[in-house]
Protein backbone atom coordinates (compact mmCIF):
# COMPACT_ATOMS: atom_id res chain seq x y z
CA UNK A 1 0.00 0.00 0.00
CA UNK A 2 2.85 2.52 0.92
CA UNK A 3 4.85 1.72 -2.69
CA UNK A 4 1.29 2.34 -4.83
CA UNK A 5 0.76 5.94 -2.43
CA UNK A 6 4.96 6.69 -3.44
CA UNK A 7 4.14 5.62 -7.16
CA UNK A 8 1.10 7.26 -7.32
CA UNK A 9 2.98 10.75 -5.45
CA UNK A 10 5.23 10.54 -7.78
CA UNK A 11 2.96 10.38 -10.67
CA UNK A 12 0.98 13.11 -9.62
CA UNK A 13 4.08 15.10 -9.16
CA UNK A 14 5.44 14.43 -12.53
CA UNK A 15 2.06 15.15 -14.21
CA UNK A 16 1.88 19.00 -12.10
CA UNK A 17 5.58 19.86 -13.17
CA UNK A 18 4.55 19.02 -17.10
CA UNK A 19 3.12 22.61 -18.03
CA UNK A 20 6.07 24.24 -16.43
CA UNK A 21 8.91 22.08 -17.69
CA UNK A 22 6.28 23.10 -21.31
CA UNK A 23 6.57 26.96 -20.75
CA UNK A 24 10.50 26.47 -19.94
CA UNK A 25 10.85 25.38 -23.14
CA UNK A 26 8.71 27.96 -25.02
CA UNK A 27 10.76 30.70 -22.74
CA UNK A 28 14.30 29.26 -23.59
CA UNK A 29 13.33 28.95 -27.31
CA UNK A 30 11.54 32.49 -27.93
CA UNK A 31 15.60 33.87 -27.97
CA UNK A 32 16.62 31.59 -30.36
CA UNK A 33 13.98 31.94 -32.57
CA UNK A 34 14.77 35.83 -32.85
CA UNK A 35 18.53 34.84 -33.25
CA UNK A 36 17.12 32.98 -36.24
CA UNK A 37 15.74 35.05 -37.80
CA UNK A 38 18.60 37.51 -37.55
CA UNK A 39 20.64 35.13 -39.20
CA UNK A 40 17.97 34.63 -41.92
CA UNK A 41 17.47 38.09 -42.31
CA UNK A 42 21.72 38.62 -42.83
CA UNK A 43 21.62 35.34 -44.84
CA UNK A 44 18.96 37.17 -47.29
CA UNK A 45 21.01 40.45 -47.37
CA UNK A 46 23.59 38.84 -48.71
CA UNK A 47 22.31 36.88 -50.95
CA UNK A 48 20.67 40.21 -52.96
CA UNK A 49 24.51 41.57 -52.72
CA UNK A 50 25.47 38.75 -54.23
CA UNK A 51 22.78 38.83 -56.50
CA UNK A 52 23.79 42.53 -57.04
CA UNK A 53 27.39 41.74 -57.66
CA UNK A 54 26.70 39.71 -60.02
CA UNK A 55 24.57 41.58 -62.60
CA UNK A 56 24.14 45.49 -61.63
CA UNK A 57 21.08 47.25 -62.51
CA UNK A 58 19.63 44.35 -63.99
CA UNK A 59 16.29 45.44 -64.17
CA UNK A 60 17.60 48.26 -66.74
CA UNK A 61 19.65 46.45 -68.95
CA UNK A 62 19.23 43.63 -70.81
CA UNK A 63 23.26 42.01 -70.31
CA UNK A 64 26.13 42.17 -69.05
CA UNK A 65 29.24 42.87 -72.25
CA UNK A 66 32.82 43.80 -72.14
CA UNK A 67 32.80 43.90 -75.58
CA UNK A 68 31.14 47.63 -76.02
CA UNK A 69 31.33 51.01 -73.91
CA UNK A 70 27.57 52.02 -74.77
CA UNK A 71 24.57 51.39 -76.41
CA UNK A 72 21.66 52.66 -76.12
CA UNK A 73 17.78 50.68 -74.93
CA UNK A 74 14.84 52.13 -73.83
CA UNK A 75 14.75 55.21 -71.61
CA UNK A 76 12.22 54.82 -68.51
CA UNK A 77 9.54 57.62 -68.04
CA UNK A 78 10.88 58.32 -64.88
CA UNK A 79 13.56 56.51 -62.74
CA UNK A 80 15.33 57.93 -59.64
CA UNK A 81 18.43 57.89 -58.98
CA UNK A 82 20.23 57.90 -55.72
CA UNK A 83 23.80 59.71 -55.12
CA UNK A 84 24.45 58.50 -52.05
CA UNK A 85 27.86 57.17 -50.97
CA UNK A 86 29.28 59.09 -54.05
CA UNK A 87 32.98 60.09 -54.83
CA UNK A 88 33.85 62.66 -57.13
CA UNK A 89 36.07 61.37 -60.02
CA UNK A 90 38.68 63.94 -59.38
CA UNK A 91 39.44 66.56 -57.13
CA UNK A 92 39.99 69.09 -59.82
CA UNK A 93 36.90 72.22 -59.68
CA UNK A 94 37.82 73.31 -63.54
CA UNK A 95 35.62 72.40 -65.53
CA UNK A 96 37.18 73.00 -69.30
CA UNK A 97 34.24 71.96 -71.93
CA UNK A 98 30.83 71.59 -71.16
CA UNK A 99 28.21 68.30 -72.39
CA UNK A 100 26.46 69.46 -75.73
CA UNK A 101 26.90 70.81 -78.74
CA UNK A 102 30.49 71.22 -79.78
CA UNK A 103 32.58 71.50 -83.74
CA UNK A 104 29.75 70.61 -85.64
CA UNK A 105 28.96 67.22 -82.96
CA UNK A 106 27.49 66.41 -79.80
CA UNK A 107 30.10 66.01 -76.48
CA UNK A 108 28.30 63.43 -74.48
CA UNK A 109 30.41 64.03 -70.97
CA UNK A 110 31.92 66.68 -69.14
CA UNK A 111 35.72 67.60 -69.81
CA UNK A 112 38.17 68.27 -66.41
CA UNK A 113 41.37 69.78 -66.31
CA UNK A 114 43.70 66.81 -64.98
CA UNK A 115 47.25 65.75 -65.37
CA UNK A 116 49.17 63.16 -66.37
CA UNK A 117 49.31 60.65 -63.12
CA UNK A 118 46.22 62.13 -61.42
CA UNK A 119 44.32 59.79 -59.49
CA UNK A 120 40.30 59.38 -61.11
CA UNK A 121 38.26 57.45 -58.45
CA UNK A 122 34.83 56.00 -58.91
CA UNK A 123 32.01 57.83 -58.42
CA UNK A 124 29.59 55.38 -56.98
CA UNK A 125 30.33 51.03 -56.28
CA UNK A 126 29.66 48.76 -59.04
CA UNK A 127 31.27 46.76 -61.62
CA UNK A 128 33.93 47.39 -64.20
CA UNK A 129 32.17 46.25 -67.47
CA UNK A 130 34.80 47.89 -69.84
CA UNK A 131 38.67 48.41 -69.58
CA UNK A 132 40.01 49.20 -73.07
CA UNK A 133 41.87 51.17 -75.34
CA UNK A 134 40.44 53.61 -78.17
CA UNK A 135 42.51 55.25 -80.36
CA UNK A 136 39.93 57.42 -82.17
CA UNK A 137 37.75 57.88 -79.07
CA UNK A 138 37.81 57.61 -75.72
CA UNK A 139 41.78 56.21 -75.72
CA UNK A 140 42.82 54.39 -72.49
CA UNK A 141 38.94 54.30 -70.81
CA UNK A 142 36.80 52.49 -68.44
CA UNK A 143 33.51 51.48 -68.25
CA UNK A 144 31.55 50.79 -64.61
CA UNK A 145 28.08 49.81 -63.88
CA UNK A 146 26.64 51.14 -60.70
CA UNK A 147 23.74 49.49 -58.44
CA UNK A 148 22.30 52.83 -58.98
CA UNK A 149 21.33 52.15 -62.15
CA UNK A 150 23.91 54.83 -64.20
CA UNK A 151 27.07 53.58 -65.90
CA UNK A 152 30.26 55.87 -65.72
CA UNK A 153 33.10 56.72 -68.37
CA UNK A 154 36.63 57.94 -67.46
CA UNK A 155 38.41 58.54 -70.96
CA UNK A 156 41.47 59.86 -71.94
CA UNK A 157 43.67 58.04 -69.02
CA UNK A 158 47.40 57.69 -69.05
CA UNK A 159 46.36 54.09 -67.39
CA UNK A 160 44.05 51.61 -66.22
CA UNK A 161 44.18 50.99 -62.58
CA UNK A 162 41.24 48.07 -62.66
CA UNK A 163 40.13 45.09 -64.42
CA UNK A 164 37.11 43.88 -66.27
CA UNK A 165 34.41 42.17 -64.25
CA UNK A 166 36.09 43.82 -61.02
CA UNK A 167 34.06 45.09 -57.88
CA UNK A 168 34.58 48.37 -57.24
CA UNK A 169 33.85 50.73 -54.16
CA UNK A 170 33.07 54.47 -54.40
CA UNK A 171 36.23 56.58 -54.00
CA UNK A 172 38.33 53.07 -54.86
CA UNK A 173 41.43 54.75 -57.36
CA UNK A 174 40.24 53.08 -61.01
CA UNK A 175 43.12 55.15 -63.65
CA UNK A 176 45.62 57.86 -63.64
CA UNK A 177 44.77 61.21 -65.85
CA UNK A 178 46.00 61.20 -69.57
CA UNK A 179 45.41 62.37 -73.17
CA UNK A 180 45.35 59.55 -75.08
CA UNK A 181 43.15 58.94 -77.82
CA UNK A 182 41.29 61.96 -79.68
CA UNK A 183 42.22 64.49 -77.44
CA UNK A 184 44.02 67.36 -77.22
CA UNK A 185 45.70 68.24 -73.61
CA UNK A 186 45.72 66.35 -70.75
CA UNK A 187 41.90 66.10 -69.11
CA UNK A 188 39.46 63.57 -68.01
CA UNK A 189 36.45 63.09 -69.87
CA UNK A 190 33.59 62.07 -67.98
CA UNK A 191 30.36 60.81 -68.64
CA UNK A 192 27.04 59.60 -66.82
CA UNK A 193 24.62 57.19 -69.12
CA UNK A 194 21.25 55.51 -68.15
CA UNK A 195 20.40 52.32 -70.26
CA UNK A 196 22.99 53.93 -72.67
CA UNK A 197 22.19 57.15 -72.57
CA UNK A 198 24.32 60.12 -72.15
CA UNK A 199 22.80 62.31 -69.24
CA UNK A 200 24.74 65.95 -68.64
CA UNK A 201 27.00 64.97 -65.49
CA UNK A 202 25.75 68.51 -64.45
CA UNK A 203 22.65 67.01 -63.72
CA UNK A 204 24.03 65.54 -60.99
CA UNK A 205 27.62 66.73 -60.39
CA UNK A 206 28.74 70.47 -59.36
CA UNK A 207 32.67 69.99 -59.46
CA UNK A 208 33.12 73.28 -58.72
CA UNK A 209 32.13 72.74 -55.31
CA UNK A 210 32.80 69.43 -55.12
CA UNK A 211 29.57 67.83 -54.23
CA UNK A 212 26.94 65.99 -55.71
CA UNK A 213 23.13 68.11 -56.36
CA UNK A 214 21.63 66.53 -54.00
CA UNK A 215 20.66 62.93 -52.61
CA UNK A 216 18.59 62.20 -55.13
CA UNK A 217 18.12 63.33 -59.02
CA UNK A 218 14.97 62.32 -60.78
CA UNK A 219 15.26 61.12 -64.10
CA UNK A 220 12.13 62.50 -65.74
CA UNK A 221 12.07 61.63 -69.84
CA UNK A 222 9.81 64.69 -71.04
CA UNK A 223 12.62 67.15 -69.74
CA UNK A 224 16.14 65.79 -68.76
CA UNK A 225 17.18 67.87 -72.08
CA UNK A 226 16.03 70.95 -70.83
CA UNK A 227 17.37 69.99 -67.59
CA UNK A 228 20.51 69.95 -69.03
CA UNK A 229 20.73 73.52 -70.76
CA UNK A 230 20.46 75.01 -67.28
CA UNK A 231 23.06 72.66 -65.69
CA UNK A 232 25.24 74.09 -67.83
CA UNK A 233 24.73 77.16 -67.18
CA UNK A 234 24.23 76.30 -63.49
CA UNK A 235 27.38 74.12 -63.21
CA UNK A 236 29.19 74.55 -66.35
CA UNK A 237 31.96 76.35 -68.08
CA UNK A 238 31.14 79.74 -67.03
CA UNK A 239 28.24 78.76 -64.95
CA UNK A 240 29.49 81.43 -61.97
CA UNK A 241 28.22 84.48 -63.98
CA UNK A 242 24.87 84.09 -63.64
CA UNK A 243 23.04 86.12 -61.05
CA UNK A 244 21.09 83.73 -58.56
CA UNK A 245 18.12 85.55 -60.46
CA UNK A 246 18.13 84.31 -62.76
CA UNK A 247 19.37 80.63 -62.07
CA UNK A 248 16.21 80.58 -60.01
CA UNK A 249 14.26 81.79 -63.09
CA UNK A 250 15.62 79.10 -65.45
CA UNK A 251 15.57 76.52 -62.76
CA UNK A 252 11.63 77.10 -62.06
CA UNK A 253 11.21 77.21 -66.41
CA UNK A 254 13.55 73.37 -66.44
CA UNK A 255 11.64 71.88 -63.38
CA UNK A 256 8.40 73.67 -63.10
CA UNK A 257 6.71 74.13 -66.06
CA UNK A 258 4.39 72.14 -67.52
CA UNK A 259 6.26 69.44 -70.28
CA UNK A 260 3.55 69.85 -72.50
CA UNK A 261 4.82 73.39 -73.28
CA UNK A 262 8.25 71.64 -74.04
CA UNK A 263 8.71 69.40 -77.13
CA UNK A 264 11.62 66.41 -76.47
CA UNK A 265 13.78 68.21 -79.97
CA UNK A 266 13.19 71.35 -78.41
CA UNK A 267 16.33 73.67 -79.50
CA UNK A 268 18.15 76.44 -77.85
CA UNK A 269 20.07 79.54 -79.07
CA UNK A 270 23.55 81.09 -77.56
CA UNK A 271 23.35 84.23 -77.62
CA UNK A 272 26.52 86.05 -79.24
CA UNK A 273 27.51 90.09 -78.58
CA UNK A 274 25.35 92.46 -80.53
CA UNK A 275 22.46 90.15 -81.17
CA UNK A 276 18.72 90.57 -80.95
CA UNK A 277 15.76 89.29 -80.60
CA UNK A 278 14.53 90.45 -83.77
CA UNK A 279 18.11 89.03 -85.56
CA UNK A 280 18.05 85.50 -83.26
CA UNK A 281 14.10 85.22 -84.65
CA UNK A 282 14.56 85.91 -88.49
CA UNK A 283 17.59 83.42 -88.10
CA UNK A 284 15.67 80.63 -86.37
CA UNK A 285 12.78 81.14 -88.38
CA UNK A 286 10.35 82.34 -85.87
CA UNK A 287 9.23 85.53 -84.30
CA UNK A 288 9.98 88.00 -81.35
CA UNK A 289 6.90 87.61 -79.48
CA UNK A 290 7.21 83.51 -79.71
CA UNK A 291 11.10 83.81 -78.38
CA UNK A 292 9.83 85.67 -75.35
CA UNK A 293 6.79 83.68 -74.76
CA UNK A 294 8.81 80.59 -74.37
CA UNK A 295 11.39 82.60 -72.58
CA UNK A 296 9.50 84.60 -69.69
CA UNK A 297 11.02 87.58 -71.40
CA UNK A 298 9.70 91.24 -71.60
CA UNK A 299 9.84 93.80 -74.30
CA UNK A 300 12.50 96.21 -72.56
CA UNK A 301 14.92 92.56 -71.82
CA UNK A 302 18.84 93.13 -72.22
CA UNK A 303 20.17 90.24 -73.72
CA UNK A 304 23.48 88.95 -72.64
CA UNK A 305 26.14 87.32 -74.80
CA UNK A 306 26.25 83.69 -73.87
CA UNK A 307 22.79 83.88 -72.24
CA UNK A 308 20.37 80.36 -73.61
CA UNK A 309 17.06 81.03 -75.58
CA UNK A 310 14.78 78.91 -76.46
CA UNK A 311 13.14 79.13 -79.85
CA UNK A 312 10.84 76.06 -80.17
């Protein structure tokens, strides 16, 4: 009788400690469930850098070639892009040849005063896609894809500091300033394309200052060319004459007005010393009162040689 009361006392006692021994358990296992999925989480973020790594911007272009520095697909509506974690190219602030319109054919990157042996960083991380040498072109260049969607150009170098298919870190030393290929002093040509495109680096750079625009830019496709006349002018060669005015004035016309006003071919007029409206109109093939329409201009307006009109 007294070993089936111990059995029984023991039973009972083994049954009551159950639900505690259960919510031990739960207790010691909530922390490693969190640990888990910490580790999952870090496992994940890796695996999109690794996915990242491997193919840049994939969602904007279509492969991955060492065989070409550009070519152009199809332009988004709008796309943003972040400058974050940027490096400027090159520590030099003179800027000697603006993007555009220049001997009779279209400069699709900024020009900056370097010498020979000058260290050119890149601007953002990505991928060296290109390292080659063009004669006729670009001479000793390279080409890198950023996870921000733009691809860089460094031309002209004296040397190539990286290799194709390499990893590269904003600020990481890619080439040494040069003038090879079709150039004439020693300068770094630089240029900022999206799915091919060449977009002004004054969109988005302002070497005089040594800074990026701002944390963002917004790629819109209805007015990144107009965008672009007033970079120049904002952060271009000769960009500190104009009166903050005025840069306010063209800045509200590139950003603010309504792109239905604004045809993509729109064209644009330098104005040279001792021209006038009424010359710049019969030249362009259009009249006074449309040139200051389009240009927020009165009747009494001064122009200025080197000041940007729109025509059409």
């Amino acid at each position: 009788m007294k070993l089936l009361t111990k059995i029984a006392f023991l039973a009972l006692a083994t049954m009551s400690s159950l639900p505690m021994t259960g919510q031990d358990l739960l207790a010691r296992q909530a922390p490693i469930d969190r640990k888990m999925k910490a580790v999952d989480s870090v496992a994940l973020q890796r695996i999109i850098y690794t996915e990242n790594y491997d193919s840049p911007a994939e969602d904007l272009y279509e492969d991955w070639s060492n065989q070409y520095a550009h070519r152009e697909t199809t332009l988004p509506d709008t796309f943003r892009i972040s400058l974050k974690d940027f490096c400027m190219p090159t520590d030099s602030r003179l800027i000697t040849s603006n993007f555009g319109a220049r001997w009779g054919r279209q400069h699709k990157g900024l020009d900056i005063k370097v010498y020979i042996g000058d260290t050119i960083r890149a601007a953002f991380s990505g991928k060296v896609r290109v390292v080659r040498y063009e004669g006729r072109g670009y001479g000793k260049y390279v080409v890198i894809r950023h996870y921000n969607g733009l691809e860089t150009i460094y031309g002209h170098m004296s040397k190539q500091l990286v290799e194709e298919d390499q990893e590269v870190r904003a600020g990481d030393p890619i080439g040494l300033g040069g003038n090879t290929g079709r150039s004439t002093g020693s300068h770094l040509h630089f240029e900022t394309r999206l799915c091919g495109v060449a977009l002004n680096p004054a969109l988005m750079f302002d070497f005089r200052n040594q800074d990026v625009i701002d944390d963002y830019y917004i790629f819109r496709k209805s007015s990144y060319k107009r965008e672009s006349v007033v970079a120049n002018r904002l952060r271009g060669v000769g960009g500190t004459s104009i009166r903050t005015s005025e840069a306010d004035e063209d800045v509200e016309l590139a950003t603010a007005a309504p792109a239905a006003s604004y045809a993509q071919d729109s064209h644009f007029h330098k104005v040279k010393r001792g021209e006038t409206l009424y010359s710049i109109a019969k030249r362009r093939g259009t009249t006074v009162s449309a040139i200051m329409k389009l240009n927020h201009l009165k009747k009494n307006a001064k122009l200025r040689a080197g000041q940007i009109l729109k025509y059409n």
